[in-house]
C-alpha atoms as a PDB file:
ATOM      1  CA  UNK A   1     -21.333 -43.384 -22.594  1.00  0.00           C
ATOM      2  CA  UNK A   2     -20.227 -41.952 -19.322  1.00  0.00           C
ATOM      3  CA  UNK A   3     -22.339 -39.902 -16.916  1.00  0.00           C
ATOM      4  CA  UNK A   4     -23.538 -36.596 -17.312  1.00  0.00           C
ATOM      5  CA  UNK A   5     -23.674 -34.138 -14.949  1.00  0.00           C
ATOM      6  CA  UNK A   6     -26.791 -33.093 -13.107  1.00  0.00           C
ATOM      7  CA  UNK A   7     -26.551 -29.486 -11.979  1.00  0.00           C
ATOM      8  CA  UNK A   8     -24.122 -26.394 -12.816  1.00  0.00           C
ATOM      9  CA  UNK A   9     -21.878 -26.999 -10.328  1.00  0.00           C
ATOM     10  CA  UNK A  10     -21.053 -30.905 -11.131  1.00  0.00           C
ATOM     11  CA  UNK A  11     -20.862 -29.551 -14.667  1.00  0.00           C
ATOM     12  CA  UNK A  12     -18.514 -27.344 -13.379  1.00  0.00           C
ATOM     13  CA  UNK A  13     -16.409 -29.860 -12.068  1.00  0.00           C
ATOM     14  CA  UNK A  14     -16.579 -31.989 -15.281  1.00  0.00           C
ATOM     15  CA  UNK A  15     -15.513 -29.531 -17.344  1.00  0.00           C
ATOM     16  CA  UNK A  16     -12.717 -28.186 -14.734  1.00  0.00           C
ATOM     17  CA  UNK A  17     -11.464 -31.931 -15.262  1.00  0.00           C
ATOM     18  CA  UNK A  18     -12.008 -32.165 -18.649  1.00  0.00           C
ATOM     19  CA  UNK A  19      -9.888 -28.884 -19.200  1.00  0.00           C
ATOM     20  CA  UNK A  20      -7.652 -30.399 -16.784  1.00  0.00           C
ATOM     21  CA  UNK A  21      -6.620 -33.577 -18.401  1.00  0.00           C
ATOM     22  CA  UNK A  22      -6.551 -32.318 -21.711  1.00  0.00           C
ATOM     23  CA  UNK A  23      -3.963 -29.424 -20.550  1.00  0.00           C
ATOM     24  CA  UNK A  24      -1.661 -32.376 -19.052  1.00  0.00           C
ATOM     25  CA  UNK A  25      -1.530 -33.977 -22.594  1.00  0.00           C
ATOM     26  CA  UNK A  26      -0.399 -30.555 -23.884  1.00  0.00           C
ATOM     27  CA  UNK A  27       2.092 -30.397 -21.298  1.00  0.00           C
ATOM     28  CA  UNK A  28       3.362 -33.675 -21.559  1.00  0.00           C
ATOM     29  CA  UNK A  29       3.552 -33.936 -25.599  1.00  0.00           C
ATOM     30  CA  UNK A  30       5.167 -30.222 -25.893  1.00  0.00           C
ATOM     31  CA  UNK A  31       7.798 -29.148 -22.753  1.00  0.00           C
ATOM     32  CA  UNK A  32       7.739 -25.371 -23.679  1.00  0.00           C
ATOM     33  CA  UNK A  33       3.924 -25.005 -24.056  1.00  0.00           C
ATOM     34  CA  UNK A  34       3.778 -23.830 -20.609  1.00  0.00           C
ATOM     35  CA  UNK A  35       5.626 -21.133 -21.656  1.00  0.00           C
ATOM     36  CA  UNK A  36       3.297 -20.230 -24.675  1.00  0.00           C
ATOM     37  CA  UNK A  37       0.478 -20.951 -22.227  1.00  0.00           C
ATOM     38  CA  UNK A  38       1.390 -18.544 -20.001  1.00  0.00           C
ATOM     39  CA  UNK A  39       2.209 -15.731 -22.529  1.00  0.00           C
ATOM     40  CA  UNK A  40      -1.425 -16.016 -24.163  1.00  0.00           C
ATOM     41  CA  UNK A  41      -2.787 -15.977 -20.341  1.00  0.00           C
ATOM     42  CA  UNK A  42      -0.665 -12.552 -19.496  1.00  0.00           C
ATOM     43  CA  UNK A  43      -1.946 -11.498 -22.552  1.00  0.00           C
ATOM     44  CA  UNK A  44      -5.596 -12.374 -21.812  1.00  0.00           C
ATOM     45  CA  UNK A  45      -5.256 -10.246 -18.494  1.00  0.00           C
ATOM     46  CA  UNK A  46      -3.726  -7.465 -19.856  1.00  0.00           C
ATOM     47  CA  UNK A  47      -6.351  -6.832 -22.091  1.00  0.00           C
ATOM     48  CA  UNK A  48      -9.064  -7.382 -19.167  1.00  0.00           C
ATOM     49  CA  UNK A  49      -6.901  -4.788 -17.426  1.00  0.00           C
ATOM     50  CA  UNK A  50      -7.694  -2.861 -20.504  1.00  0.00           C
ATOM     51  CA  UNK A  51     -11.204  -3.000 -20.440  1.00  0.00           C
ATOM     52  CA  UNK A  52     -11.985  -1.468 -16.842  1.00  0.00           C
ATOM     53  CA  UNK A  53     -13.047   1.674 -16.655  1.00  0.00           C
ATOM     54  CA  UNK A  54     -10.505   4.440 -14.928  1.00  0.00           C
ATOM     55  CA  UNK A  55     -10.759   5.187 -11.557  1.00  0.00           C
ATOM     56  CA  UNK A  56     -10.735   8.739 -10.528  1.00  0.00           C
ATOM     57  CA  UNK A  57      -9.119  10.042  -7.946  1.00  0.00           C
ATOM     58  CA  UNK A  58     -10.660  11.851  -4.929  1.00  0.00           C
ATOM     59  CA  UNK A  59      -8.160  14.976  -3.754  1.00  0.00           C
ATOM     60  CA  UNK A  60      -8.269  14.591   0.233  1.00  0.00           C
END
């Protein structure tokens, strides 16, 4: 069994790498799933973008 992390931020860092390494085997065993990956991002922002309240505007 490997180590486990101590704190928040080294669990951070594990699961950054974790995340990290398991995107690579995506990446390497399908050429086009950045493409797919970056769609379902986009999409993940645009409905953040969504979901913040509307600014109003202040007449000068």
């Amino acid at each position: 069994m490997g180590r486990k992390p101590q704190n928040s931020a080294n669990l951070a860092a594990f699961l950054h790498i974790i995340d990290t390494s398991r995107l690579l085997r995506v990446l390497k065993a399908d050429a086009r799933a950045i493409f797919t990956l970056a769609s379902k991002a986009q999409a993940a922002a645009d409905w953040m973008h969504t979901q913040q309240p509307e600014q109003l505007s202040v007449a000068a």
